[in-house]
Protein backbone atom coordinates (compact mmCIF):
# COMPACT_ATOMS: atom_id res chain seq x y z
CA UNK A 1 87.15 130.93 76.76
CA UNK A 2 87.26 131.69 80.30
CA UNK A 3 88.69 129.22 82.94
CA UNK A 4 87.87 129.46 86.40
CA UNK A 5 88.59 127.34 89.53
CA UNK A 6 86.91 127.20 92.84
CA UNK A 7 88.87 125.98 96.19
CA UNK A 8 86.72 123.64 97.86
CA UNK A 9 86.04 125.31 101.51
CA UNK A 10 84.07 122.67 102.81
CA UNK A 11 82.94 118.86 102.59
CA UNK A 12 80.98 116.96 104.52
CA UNK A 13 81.79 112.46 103.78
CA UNK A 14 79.57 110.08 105.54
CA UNK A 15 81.41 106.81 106.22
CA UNK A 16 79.87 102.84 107.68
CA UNK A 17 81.63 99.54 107.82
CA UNK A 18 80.64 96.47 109.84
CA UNK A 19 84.38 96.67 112.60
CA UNK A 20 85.66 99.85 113.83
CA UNK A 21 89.08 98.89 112.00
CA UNK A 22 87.58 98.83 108.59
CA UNK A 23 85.66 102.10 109.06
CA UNK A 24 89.46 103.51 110.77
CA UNK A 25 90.58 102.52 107.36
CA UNK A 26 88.08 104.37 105.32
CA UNK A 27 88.59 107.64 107.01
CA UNK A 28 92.15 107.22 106.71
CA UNK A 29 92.39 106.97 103.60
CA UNK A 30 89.92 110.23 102.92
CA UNK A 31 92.10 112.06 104.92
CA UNK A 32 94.74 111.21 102.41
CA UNK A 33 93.13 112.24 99.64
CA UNK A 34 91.40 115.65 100.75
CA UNK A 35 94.91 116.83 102.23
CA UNK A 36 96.04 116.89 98.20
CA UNK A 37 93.05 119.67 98.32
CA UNK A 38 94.18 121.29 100.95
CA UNK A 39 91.45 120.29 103.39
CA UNK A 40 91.88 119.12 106.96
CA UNK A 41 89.78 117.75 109.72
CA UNK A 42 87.42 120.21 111.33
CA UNK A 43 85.04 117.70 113.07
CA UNK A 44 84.52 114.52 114.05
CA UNK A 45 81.12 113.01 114.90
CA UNK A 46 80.45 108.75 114.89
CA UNK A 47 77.84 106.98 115.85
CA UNK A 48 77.01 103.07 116.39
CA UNK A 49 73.74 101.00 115.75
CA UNK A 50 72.29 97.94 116.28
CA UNK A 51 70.67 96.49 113.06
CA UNK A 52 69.29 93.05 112.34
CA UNK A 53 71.37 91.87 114.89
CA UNK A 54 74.67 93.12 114.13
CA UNK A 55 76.74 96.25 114.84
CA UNK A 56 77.15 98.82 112.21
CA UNK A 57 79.79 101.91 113.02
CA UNK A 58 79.38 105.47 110.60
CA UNK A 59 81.36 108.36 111.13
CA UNK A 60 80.62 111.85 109.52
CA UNK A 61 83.58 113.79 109.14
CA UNK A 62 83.62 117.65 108.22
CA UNK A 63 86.58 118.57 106.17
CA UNK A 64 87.41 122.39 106.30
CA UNK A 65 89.71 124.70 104.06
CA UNK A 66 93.50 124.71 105.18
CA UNK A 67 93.97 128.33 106.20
């Protein structure tokens, strides 16, 4: 049997959360976890909306191989 593995070279996580703390938080704690697979922050991109009357935050972050 053959065993192969595969770095991952890029990932793309889409993050929300009602306060800008909680969605801080969140991407945090991503960060965290894709550093133990070698990826780092490549880009940045957030955005904020107005729905049913309240504010909702997202973030997309674009995690890139570790060179």
């Amino acid at each position: 049997m053959k065993f192969e593995l595969d770095l991952i070279k890029d990932k793309i996580e889409f993050f929300e959360a009602p306060t800008l703390e909680e969605l801080e938080k969140k991407i945090n704690q991503q960060i965290e976890n894709n550093q133990a697979l070698l990826l780092r922050v490549g880009s940045v991109s957030h955005q904020t909306a107005v729905i049913d009357g309240r504010i909702m935050y997202s973030a997309v972050i674009h995690f890139k191989a570790e060179s």
